[in-house]
Every structure is written in structure tokens, then in C-alpha cells.
Protein backbone atom coordinates (compact mmCIF):
# COMPACT_ATOMS: atom_id res chain seq x y z
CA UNK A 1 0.00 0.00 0.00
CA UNK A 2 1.00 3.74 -1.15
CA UNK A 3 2.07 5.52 2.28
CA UNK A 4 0.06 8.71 2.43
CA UNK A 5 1.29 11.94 1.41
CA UNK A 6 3.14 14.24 4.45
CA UNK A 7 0.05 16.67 4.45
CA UNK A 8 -2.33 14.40 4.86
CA UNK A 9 -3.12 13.88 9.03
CA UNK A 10 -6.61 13.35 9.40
CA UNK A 11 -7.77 9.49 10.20
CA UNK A 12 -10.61 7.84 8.56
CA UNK A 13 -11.42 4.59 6.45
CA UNK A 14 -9.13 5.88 3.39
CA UNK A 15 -5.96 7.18 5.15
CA UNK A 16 -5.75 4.48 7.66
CA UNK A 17 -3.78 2.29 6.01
CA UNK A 18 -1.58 4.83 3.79
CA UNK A 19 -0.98 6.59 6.94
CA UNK A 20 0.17 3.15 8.96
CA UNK A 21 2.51 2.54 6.01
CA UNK A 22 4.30 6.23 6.31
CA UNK A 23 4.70 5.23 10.02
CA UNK A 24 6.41 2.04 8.84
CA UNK A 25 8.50 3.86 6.32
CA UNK A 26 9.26 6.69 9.24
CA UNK A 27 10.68 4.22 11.59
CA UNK A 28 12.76 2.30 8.81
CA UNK A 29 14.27 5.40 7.63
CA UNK A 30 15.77 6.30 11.12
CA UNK A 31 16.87 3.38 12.26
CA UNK A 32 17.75 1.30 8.98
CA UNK A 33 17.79 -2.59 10.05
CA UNK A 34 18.21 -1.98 14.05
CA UNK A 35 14.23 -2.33 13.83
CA UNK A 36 11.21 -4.34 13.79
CA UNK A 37 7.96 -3.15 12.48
CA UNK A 38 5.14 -5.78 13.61
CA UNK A 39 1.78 -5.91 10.92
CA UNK A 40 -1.38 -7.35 13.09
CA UNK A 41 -3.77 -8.79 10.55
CA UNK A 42 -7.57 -8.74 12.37
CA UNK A 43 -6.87 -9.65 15.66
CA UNK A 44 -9.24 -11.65 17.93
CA UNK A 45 -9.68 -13.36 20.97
CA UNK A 46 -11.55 -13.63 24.13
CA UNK A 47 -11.52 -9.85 25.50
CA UNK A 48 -12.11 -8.65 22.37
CA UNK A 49 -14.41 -5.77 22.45
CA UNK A 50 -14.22 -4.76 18.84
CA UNK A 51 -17.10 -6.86 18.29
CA UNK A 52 -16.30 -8.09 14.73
CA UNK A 53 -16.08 -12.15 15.57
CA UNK A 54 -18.72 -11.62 18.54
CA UNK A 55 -21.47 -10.58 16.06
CA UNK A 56 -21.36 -13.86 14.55
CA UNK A 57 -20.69 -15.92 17.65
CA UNK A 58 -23.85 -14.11 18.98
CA UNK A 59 -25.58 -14.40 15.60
CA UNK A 60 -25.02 -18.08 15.60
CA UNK A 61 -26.24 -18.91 18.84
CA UNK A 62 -29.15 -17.14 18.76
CA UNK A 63 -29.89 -19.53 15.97
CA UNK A 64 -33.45 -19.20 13.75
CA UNK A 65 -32.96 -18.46 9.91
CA UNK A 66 -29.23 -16.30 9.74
CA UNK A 67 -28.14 -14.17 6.94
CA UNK A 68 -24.46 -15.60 5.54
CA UNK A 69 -22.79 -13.04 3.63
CA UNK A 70 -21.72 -14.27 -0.14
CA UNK A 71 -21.90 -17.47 -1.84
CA UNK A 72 -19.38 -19.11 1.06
CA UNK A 73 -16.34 -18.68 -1.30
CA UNK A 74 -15.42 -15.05 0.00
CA UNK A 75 -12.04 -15.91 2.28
CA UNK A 76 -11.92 -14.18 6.02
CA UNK A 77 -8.73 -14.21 7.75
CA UNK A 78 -7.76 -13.40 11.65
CA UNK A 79 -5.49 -14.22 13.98
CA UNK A 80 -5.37 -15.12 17.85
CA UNK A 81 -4.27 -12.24 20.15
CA UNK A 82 -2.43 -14.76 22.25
CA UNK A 83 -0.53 -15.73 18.83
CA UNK A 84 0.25 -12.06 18.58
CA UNK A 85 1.53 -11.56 22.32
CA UNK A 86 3.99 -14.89 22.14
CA UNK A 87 5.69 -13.29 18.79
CA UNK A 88 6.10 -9.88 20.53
CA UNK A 89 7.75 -11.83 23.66
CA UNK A 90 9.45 -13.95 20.85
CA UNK A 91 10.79 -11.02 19.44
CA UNK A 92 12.01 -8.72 22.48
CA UNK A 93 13.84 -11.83 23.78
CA UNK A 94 15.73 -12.41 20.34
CA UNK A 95 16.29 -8.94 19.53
CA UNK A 96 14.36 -9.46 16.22
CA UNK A 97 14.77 -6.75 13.34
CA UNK A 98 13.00 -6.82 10.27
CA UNK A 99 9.16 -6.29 9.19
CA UNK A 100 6.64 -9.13 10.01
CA UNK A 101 3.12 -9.32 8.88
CA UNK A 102 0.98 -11.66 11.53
CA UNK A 103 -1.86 -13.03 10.39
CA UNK A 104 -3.59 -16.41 11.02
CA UNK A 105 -5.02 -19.06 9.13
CA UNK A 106 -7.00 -18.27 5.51
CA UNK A 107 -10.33 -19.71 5.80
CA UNK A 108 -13.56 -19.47 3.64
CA UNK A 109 -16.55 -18.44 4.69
CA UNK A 110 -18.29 -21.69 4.82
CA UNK A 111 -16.22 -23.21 6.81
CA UNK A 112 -16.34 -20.27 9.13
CA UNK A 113 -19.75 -20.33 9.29
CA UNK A 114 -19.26 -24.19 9.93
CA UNK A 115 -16.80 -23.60 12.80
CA UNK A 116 -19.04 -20.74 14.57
CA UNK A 117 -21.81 -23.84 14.50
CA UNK A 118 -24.48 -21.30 12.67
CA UNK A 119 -27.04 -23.68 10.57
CA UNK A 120 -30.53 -22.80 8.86
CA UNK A 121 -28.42 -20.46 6.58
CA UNK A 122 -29.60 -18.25 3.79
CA UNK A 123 -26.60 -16.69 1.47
CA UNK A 124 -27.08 -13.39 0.49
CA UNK A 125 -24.72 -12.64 -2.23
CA UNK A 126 -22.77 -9.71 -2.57
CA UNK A 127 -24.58 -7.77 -5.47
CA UNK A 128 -27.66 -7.67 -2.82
CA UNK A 129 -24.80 -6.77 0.22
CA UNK A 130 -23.71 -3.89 -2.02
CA UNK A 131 -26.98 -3.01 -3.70
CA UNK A 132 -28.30 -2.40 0.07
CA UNK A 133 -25.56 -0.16 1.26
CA UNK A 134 -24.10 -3.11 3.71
CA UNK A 135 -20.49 -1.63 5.20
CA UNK A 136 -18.18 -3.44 7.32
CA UNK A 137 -19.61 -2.48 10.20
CA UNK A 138 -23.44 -4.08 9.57
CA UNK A 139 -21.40 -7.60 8.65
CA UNK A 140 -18.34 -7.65 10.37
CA UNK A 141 -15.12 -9.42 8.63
CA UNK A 142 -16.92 -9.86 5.21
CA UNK A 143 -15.46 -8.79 2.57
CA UNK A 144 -16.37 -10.11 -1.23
CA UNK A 145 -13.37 -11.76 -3.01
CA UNK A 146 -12.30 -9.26 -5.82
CA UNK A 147 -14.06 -6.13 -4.07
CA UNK A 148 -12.83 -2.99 -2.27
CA UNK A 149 -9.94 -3.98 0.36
CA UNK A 150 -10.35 -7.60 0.12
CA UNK A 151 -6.46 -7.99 0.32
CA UNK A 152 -7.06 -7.39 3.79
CA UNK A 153 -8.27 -11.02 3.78
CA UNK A 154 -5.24 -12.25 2.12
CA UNK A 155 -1.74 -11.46 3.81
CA UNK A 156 1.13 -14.29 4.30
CA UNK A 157 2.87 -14.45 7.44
CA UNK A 158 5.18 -17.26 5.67
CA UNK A 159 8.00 -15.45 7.28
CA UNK A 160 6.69 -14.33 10.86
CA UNK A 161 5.79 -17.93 11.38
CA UNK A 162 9.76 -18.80 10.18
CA UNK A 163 10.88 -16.62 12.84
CA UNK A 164 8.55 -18.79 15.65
CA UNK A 165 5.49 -17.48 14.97
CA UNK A 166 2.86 -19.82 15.96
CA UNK A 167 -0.73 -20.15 15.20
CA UNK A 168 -3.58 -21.75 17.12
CA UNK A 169 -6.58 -23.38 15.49
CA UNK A 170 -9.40 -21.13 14.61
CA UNK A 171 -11.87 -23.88 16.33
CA UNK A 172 -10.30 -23.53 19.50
CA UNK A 173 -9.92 -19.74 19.71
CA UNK A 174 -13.63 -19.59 18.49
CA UNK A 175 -14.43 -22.11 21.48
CA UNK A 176 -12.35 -19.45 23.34
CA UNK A 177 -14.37 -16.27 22.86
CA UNK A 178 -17.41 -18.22 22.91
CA UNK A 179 -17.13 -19.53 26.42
CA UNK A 180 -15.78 -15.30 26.90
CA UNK A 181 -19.30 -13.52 25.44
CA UNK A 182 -21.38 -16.25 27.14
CA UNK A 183 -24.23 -13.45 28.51
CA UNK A 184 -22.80 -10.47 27.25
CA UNK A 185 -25.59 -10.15 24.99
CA UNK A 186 -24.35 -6.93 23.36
CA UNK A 187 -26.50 -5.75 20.15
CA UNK A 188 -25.85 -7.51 17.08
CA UNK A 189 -24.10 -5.37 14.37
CA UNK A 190 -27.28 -6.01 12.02
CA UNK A 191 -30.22 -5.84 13.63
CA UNK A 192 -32.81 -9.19 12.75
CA UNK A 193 -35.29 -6.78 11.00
CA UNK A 194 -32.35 -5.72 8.72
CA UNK A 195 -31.40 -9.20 8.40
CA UNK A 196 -35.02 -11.00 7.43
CA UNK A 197 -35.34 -8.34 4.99
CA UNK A 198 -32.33 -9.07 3.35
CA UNK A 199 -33.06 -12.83 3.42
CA UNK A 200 -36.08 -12.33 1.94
CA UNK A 201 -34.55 -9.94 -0.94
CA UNK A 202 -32.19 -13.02 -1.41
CA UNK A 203 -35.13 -15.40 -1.82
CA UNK A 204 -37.14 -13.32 -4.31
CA UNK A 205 -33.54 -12.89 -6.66
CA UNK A 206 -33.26 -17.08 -6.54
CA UNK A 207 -37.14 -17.41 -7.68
CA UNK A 208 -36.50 -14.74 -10.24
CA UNK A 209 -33.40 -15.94 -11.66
């Protein structure tokens, strides 16, 4: 990603990144190779209050017909905050330099729909997601294969995971945060009146096509 120009200094959804990667470029500048610039992927976990993985987990337990973004192709990708704290510790110990991207294990959404135990699906596909305004922040971690960011669901940590970085299975972490949110009940991030009338939109495109 571009690193964003030196006048630019506000913080929203399009300078985010450029602005991270400026940081990155900052720091590298200074002090050459006597660094180490760490890149968190999504990060997760029990104690996460972000509420990206709890809307699901929440979703899914709830149970009744549940919207599933996409066809189940789309790819989601997060890693363990626990992952993420032994590769810091990892690297202070070592005296690590060098740039690491951390990211856990690719998955599609089928089989993360599968591992959150959600059933009595409908798949809403992504022309209907987009045609109805859906953002980010109505369906959490979705993001359709070729659209707008989707790289964020696509980053290697081939060489942070050389270095000792280790990954835990998705299952357990999800087992994890489950067992964390257990009566939490926090709002869902789309409400079930959104969601049924999005089902239903995707039922009336299947009989029409």
C-alpha cells in the first residue's frame, strides 16, 4: 500500500492504512535494520471488544434463519491475540529486526460459518450486500473476493511464522471467545429486522433468476 502523502493527518477509512505505512516507512528510515515493524492482521480473541467475531458468535447462537454473507467462497482471515503476544515476547527476547506481517489461518466463509456452529443459513450474495448499502460495520469481517480492500483477507505471514510465529486453530480460539461472550448479549451489528429483509430480498432474486 502507497504511504500517504506528508500533508495528509486526518484518520478515517481511506488514510488508515496509507498513513500506517508512512509510520512504517518513518521508523525504517531512522533506524535502517536496528528495527522491527510488527503488521497485526484482524486480531481476535476472548476480550475482544471490537465486536467483529462476537457478532457472529452471537448471531449463531441465537440460531433461527441467519443471513451468511456471499456465496461461502469469499475468504476471512484473523489471527489469535495470544498468537500475537507470544511473537512480541518472541521477538524482544531475540532482539528481532525486520518487518513481520501476523496473520492467522485463511479460511472461507463456509467453513467459518461451519466452525461458529451457525445452521438454517440463507446466502445473500454480494450484489444484494452492495446493492443495500451493507459496510463493514453491519457484517463484520466480510469482505467479497475481488471487491474494495479484500487484500485485507489475504496477507502471508510465511516469514513471521519462520521466525517462531505460531498459530492456534481457529476452532479452538472460536471455542475461546465463545465460552468469553457467554451473557454479554451486546446488540448484534445487524439488527434481525435488517437481516429478514435481506433474506427475503435473497429469496425473491433465486425465484427470479
Amino acid at each position: 500500500m502507497p504511504p500517504a502523502a506528508e500533508d495528509v493527518t486526518e484518520i478515517n477509512g481511506e488514510t488508515y492504512g496509507p498513513l500506517k505505512a508512512a509510520c512504517d516507512n518513518i521508523v525504517r528510515d531512522i533506524w535502517q535494520d536496528r528495527c522491527t515493524v510488527l503488521r497485526p492482521q484482524v486480531v481476535f480473541g476472548p476480550h475482544d471488544c471490537s465486536g467483529r467475531v462476537e457478532h457472529w458468535l452471537q448471531r449463531a447462537m441465537l440460531g433461527g434463519e441467519m443471513l451468511a454473507p456471499g456465496d461461502g467462497n469469499d475468504h476471512l482471515q484473523m489471527i489469535d491475540v495470544r498468537d500475537v503476544a507470544r511473537f512480541v515476547q518472541t521477538v524482544l527476547e531475540q532482539r528481532m529486526n525486520g518487518v513481520f506481517n501476523l496473520a492467522g489461518p485463511r479460511m472461507t466463509w463456509r467453513e467459518f460459518i461451519a466452525l461458529i456452529g451457525a445452521s438454517n443459513l440463507v446466502w445473500v450474495s454480494a450484489d444484494i450486500i452492495n446493492a443495500a448499502g451493507l459496510t463493514f460495520n453491519e457484517l463484520p469481517l466480510y469482505r467479497h473476493e475481488h471487491g474494495p480492500r479484500a487484500s485485507l483477507m489475504d496477507v502471508s505471514s510465511e516469514k513471521a511464522q519462520g521466525a517462531g510465529l505460531t498459530l492456534t486453530d481457529p476452532a479452538i480460539s472460536l471455542s475461546d471467545m465463545r465460552e468469553w461472550i457467554a451473557g454479554r448479549n451486546q446488540p448484534l451489528a445487524l439488527s434481525r429486522e435488517r437481516e429478514r429483509e435481506l433474506i427475503a430480498v435473497a429469496r425473491c432474486s433465486q425465484v427470479n433468476s
